[in-house]
N, C-alpha and C. Protein backbone atom coordinates (compact mmCIF):
# COMPACT_ATOMS: atom_id res chain seq x y z
N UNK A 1 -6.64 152.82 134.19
CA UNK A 1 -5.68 151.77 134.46
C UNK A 1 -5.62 150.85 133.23
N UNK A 2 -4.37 150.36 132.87
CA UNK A 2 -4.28 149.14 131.49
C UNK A 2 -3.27 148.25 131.64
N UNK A 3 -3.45 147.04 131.00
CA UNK A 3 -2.73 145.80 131.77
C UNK A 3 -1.20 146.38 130.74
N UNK A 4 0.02 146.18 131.59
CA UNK A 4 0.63 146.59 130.83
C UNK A 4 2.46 145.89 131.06
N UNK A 5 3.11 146.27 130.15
CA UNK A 5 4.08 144.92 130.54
C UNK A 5 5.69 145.60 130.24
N UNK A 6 6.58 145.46 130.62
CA UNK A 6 7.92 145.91 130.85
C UNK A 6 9.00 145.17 129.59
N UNK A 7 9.52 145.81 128.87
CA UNK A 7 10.52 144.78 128.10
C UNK A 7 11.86 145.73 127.52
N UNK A 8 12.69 144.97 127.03
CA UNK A 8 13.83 145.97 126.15
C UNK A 8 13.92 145.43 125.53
N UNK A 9 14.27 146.50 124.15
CA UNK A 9 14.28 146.49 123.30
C UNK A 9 15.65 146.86 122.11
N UNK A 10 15.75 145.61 121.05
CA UNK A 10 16.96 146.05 120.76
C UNK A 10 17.19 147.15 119.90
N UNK A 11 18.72 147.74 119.67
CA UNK A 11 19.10 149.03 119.08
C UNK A 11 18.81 148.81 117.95
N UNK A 12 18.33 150.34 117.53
CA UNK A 12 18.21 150.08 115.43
C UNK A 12 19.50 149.63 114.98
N UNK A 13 19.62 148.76 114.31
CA UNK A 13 20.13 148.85 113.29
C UNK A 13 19.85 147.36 112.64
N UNK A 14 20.79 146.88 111.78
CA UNK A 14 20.58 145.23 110.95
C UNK A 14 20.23 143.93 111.36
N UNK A 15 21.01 144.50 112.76
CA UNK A 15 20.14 143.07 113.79
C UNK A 15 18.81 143.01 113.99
N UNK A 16 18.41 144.09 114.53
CA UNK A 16 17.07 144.23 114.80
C UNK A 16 16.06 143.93 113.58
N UNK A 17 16.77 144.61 112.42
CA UNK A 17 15.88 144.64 111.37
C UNK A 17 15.85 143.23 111.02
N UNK A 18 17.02 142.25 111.20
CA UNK A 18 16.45 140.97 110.63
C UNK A 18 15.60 140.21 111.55
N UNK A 19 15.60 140.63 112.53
CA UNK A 19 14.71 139.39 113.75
C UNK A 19 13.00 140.45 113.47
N UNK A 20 13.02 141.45 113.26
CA UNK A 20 12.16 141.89 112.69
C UNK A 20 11.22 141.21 111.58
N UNK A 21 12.26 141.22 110.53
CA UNK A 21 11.68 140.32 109.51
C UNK A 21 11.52 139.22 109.64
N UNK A 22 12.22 138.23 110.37
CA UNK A 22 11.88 136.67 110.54
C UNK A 22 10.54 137.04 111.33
N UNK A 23 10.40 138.18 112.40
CA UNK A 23 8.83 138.05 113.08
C UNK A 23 8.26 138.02 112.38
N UNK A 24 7.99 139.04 111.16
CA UNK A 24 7.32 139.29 109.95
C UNK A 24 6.70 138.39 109.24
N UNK A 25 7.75 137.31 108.74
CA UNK A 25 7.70 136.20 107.92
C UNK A 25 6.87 135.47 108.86
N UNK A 26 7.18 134.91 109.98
CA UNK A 26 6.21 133.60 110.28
C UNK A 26 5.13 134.14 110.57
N UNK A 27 4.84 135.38 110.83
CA UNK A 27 3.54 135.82 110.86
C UNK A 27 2.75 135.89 109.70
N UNK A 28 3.50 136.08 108.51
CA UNK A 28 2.82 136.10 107.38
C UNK A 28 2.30 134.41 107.09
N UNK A 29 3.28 133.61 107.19
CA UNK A 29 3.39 132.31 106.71
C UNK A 29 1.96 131.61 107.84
N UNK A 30 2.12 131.99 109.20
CA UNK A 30 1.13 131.44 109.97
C UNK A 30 -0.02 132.22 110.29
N UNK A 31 -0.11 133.38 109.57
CA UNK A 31 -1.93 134.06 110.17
C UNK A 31 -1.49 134.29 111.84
N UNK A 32 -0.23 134.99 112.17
CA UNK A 32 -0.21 135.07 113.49
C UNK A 32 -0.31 136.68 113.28
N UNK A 33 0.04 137.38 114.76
CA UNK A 33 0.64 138.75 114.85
C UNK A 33 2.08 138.80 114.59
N UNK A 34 1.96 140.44 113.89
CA UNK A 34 3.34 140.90 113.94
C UNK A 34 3.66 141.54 115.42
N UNK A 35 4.56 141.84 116.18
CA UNK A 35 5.25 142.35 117.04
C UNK A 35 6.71 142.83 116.78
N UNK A 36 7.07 143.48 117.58
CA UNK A 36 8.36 144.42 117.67
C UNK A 36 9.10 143.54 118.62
N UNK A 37 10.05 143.38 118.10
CA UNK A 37 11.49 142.75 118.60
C UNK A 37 11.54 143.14 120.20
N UNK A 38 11.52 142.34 121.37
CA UNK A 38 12.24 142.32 122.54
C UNK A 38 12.28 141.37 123.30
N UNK A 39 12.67 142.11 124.53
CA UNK A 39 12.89 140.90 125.88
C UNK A 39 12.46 141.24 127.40
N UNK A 40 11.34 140.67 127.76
CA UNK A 40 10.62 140.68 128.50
C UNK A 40 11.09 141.15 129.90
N UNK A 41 10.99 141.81 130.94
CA UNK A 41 11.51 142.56 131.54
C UNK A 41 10.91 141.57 132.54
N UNK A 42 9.45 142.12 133.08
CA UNK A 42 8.33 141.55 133.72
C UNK A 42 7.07 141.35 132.70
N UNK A 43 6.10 140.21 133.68
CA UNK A 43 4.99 139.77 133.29
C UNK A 43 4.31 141.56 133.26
N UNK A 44 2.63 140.94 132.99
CA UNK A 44 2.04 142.44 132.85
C UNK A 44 1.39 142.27 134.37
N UNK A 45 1.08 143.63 134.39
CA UNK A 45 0.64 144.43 135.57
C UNK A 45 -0.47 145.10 135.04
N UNK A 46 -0.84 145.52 136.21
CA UNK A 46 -1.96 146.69 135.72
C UNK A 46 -1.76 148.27 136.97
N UNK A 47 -1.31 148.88 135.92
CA UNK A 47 -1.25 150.49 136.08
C UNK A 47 -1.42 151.21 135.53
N UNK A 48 -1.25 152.84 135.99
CA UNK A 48 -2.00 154.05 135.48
C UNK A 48 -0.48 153.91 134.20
N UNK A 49 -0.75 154.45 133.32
CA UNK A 49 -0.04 155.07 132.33
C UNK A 49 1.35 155.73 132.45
N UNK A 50 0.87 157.36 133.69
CA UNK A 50 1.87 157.70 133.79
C UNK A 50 3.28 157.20 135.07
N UNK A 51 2.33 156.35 135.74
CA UNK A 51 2.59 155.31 137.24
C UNK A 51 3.59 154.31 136.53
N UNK A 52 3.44 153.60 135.51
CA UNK A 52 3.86 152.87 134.99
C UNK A 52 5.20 153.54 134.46
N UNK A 53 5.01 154.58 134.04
CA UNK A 53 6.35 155.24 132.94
C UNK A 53 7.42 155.47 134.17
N UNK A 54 7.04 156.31 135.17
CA UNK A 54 7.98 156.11 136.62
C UNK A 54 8.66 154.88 137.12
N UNK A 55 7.93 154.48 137.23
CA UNK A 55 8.49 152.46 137.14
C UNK A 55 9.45 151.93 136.60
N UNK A 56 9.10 152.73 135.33
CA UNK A 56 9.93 152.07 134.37
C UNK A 56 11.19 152.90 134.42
N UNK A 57 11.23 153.71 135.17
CA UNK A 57 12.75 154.68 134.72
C UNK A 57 13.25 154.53 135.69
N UNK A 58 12.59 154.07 137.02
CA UNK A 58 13.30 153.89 138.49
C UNK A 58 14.14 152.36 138.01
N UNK A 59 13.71 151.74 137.60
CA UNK A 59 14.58 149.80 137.14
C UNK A 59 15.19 150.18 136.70
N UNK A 60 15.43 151.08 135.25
CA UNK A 60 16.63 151.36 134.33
C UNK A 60 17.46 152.23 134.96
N UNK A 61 17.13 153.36 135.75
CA UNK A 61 18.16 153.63 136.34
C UNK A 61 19.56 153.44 136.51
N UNK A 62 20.57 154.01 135.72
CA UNK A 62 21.71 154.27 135.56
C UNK A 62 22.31 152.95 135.21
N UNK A 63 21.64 151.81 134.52
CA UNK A 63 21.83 151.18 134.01
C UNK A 63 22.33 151.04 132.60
N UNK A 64 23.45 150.97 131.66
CA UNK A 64 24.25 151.63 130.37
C UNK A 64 23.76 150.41 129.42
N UNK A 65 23.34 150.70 128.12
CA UNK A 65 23.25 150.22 127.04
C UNK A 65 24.12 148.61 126.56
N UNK A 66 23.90 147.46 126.73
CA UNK A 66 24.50 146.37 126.86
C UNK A 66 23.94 145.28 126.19
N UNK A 67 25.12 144.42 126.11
CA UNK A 67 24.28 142.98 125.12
C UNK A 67 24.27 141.94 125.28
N UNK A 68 23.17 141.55 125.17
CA UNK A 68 22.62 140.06 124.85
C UNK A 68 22.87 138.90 124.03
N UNK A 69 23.36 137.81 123.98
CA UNK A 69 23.39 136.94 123.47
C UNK A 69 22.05 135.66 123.06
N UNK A 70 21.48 135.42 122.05
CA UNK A 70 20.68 134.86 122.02
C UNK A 70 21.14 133.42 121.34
N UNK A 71 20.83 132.60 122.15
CA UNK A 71 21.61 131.48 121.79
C UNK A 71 21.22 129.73 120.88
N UNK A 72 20.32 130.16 121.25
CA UNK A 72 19.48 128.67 120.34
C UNK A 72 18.00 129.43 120.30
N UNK A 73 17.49 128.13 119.46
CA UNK A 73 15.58 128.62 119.57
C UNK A 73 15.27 127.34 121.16
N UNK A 74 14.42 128.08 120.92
CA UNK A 74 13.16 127.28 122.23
C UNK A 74 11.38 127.55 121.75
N UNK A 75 10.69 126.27 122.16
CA UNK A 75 9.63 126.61 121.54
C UNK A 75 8.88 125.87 122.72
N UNK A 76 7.78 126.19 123.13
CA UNK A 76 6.62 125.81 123.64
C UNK A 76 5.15 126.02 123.41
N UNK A 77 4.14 124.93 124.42
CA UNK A 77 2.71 125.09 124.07
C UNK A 77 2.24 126.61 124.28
N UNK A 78 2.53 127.31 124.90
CA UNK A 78 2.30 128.69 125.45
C UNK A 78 2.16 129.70 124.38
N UNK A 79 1.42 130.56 124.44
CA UNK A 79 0.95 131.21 122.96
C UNK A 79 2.00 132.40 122.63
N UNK A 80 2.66 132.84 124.07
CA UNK A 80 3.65 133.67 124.02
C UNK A 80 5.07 133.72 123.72
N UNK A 81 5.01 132.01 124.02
CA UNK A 81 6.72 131.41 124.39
C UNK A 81 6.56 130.44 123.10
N UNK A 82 5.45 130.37 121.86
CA UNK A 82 5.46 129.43 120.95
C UNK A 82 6.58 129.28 119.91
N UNK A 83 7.40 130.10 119.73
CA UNK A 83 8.86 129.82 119.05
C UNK A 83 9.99 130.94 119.35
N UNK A 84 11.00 131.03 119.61
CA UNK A 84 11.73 132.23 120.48
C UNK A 84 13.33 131.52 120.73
N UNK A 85 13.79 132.50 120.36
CA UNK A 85 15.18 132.70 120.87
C UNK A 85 15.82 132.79 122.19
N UNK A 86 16.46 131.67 122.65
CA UNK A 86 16.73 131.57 124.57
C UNK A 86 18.38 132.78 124.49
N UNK A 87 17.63 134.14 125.58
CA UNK A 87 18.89 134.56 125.97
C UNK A 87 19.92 134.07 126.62
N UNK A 88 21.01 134.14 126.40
CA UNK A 88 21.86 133.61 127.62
C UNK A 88 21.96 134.43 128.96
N UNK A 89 22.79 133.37 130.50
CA UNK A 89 22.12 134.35 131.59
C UNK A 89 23.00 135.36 131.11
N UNK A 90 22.67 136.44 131.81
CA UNK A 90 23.15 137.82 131.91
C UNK A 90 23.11 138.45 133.49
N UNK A 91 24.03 139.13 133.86
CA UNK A 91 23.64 139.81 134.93
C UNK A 91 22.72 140.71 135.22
N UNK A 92 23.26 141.36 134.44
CA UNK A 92 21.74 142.91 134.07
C UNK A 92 20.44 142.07 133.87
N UNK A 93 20.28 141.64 132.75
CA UNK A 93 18.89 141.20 132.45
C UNK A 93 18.32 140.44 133.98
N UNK A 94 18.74 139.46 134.79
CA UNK A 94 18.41 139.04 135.96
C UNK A 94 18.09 140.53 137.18
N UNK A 95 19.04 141.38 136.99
CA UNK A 95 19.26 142.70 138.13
C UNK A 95 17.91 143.04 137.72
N UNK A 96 17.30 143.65 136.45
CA UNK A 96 16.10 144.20 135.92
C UNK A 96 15.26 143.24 136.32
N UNK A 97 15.11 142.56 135.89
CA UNK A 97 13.71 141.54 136.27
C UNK A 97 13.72 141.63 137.50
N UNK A 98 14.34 141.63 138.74
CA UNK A 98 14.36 141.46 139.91
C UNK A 98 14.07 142.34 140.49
N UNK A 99 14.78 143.78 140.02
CA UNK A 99 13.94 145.04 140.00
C UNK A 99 12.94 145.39 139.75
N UNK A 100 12.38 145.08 138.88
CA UNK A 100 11.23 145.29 138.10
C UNK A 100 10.23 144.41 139.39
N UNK A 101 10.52 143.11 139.17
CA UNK A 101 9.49 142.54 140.54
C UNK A 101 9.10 143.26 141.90
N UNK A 102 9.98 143.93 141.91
CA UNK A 102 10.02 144.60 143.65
C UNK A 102 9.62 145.92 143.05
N UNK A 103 9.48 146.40 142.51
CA UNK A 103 9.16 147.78 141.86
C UNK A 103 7.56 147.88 141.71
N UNK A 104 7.50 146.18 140.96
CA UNK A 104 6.02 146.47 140.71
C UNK A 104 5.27 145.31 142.01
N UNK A 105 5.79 145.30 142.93
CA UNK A 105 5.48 144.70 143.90
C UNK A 105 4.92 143.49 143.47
N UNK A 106 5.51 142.78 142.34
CA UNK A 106 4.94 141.37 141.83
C UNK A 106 5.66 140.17 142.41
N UNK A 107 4.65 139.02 143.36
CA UNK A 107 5.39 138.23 143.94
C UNK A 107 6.29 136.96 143.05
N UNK A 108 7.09 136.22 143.94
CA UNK A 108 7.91 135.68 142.95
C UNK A 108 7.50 134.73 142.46
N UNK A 109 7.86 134.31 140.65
CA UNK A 109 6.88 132.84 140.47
C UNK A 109 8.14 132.51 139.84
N UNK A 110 8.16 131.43 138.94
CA UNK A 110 8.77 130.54 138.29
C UNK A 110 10.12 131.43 137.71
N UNK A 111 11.17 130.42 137.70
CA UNK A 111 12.92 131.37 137.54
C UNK A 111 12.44 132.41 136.20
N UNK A 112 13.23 133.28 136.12
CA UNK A 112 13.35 134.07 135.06
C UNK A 112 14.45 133.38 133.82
N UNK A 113 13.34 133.20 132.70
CA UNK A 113 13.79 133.08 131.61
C UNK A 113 13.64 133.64 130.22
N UNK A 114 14.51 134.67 129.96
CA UNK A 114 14.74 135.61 129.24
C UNK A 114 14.72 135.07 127.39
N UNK A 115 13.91 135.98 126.76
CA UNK A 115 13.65 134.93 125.52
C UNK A 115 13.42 136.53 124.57
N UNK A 116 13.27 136.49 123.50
CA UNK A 116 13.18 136.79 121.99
C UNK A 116 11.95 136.29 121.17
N UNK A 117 10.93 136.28 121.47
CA UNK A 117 9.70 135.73 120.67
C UNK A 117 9.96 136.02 119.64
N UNK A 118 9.86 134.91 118.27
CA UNK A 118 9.83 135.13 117.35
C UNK A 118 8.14 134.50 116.53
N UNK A 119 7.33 133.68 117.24
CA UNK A 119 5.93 133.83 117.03
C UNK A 119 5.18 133.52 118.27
N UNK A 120 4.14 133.86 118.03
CA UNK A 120 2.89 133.92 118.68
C UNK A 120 1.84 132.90 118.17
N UNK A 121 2.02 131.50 118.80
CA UNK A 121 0.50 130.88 117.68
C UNK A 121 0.04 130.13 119.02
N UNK A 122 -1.23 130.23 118.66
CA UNK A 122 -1.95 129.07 119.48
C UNK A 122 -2.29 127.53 119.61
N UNK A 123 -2.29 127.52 118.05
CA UNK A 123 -2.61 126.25 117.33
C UNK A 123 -1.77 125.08 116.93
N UNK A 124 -0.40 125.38 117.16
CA UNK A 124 0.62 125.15 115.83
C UNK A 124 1.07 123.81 116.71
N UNK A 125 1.44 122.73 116.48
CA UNK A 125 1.98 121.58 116.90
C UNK A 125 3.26 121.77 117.10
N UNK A 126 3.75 121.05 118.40
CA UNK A 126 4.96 121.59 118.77
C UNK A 126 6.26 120.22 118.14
N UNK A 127 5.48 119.88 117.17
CA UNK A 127 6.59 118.54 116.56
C UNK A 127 6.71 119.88 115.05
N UNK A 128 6.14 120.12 114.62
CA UNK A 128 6.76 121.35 113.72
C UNK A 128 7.85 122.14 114.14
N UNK A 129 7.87 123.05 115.46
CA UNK A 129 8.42 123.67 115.76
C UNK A 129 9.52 123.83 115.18
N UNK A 130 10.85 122.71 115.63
CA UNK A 130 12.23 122.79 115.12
C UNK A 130 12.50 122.79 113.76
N UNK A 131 11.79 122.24 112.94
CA UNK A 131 11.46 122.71 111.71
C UNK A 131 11.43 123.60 110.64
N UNK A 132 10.28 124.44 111.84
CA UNK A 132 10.42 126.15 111.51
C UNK A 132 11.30 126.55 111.86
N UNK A 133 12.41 126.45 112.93
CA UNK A 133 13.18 127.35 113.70
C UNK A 133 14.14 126.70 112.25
N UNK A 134 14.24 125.95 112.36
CA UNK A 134 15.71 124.89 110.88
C UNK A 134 15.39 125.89 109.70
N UNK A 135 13.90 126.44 109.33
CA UNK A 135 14.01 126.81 108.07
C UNK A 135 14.53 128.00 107.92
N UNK A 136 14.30 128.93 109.10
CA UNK A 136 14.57 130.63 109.11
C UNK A 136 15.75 131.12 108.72
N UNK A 137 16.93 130.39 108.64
CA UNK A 137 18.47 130.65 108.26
C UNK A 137 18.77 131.62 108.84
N UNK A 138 18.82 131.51 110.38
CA UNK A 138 19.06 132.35 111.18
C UNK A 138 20.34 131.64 112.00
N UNK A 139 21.43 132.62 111.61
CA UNK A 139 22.85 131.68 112.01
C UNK A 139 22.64 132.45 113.36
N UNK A 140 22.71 131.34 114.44
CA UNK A 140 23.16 131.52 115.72
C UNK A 140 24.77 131.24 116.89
N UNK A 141 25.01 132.36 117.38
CA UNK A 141 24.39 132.87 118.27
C UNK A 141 24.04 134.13 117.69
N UNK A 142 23.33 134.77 118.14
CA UNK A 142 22.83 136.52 117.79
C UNK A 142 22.98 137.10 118.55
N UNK A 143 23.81 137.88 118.56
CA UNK A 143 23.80 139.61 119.69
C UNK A 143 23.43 140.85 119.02
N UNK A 144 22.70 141.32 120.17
CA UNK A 144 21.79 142.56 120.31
C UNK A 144 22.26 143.10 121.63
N UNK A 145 22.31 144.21 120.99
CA UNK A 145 22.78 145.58 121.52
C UNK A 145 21.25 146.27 122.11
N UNK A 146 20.83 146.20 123.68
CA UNK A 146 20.08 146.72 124.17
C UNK A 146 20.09 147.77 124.20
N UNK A 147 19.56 149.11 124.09
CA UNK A 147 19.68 150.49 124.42
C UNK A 147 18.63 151.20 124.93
N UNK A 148 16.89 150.39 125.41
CA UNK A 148 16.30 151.17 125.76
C UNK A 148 15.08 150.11 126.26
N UNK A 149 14.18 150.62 127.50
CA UNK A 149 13.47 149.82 127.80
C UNK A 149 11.66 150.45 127.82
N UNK A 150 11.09 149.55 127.12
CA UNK A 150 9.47 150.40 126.78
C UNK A 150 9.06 149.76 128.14
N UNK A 151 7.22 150.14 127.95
CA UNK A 151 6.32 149.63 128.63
C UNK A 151 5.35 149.49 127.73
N UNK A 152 4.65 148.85 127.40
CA UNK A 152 3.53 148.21 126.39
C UNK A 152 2.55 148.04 126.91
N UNK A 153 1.19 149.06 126.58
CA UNK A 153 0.00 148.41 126.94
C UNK A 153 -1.09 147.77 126.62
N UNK A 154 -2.24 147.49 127.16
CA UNK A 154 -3.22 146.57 126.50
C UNK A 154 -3.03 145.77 126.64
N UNK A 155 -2.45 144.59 127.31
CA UNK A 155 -1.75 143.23 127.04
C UNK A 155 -3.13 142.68 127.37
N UNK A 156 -4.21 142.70 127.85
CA UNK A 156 -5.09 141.83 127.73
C UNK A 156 -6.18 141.79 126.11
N UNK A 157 -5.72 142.50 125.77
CA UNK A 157 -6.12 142.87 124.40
C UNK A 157 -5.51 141.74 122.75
N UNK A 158 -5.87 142.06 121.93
CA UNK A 158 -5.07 141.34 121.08
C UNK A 158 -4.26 142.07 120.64
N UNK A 159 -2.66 141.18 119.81
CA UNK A 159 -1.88 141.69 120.06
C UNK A 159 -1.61 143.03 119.16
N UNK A 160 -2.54 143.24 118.04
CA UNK A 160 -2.45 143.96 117.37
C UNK A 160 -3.15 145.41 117.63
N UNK A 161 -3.53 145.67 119.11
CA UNK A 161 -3.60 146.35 119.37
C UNK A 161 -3.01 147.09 121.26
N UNK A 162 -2.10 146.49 121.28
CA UNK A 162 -0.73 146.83 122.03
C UNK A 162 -0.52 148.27 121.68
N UNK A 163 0.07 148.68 122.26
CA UNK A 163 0.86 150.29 122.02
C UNK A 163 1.37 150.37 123.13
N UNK A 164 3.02 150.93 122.46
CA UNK A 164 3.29 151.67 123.49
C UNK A 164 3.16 152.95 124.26
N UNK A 165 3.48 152.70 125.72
CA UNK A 165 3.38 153.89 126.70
C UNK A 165 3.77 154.49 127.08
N UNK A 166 5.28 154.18 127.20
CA UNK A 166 6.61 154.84 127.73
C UNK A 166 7.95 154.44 126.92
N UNK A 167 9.29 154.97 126.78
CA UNK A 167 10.34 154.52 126.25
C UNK A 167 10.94 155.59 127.21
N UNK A 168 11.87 154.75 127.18
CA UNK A 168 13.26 155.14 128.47
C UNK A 168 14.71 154.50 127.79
N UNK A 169 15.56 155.50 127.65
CA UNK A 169 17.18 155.13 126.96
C UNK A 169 17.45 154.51 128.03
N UNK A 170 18.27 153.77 127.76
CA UNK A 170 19.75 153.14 128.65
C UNK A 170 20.64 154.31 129.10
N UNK A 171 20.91 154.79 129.72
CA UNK A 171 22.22 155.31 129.88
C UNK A 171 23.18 155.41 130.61
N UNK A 172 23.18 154.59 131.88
CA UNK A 172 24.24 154.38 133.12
C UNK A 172 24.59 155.94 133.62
């Protein structure tokens, strides 16, 4: 069994690659982790491997490749939510999470709010924040083209040793 967590992920191409690199950069600049570009589906769980990959293809289910708008930064004390891009609502992205809850039989907590991590810090004062988000020259709004949804495990682990477990296309 491994704690493990639901997200999508955006399509290759220039978009991705630059929110890529801005992860890159403040990770370099702050001694944080690097991570791979997405958007959080559900919290983590803990399941078998291949239990989990089923899971994950029953939510996506005939669900087609679609996009996201990311619309301002948002930053909080939270080590996960410490600087990030706020999606706008979406239908799908709400349908999945909601799915995903009842799928993984996870009860309901606080509204779903759909985000873009762009760091991970523990330490960092949150009067910097806007700062950093001002310096990245990241013209907003940003759309991303979803096309596929992983499962990531280890999440109780650090982050640099995550891997993924499953990948599942979009395809309606």
């Amino acid at each position: 069994m491994i704690s493990c967590m639901s997200w999508l992920v955006p399509a290759e191409g220039p978009v991705r690659d630059r929110l890529a690199a801005v992860i890159a950069r403040l990770a370099a600049e702050h001694g944080t982790p690097v991570f791979a570009p997405h958007v959080t589906i559900n919290g983590t769980v803990d399941a078998e491997p291949d239990a989990a990959a089923r899971v994950l293809e029953r939510v996506v289910a005939g669900v087609p490749p679609f996009e996201v708008t990311l619309s301002g930064f948002g930053h909080e004390p939270e080590y996960f939510r410490s600087l990030y891009l706020r999606a706008e609502p979406h239908a799908t992205l709400t349908a999945l999470h909601e799915a995903g809850q009842r799928a993984w039989g996870l009860r309901p907590g606080p509204p779903y709010r759909p985000h873009l991590s762009l760091l991970y810090a523990r330490d960092l004062p949150e009067e910097r924040k806007p700062a950093i988000a001002g310096g990245l020259g990241l013209a907003l709004p940003v759309t991303i083209r979803v096309d596929a949804a992983e499962i990531w495990g280890d999440f109780r682990d650090e982050v640099n040793q995550w891997h993924r477990v499953a990948r599942v296309l979009l395809a309606g």
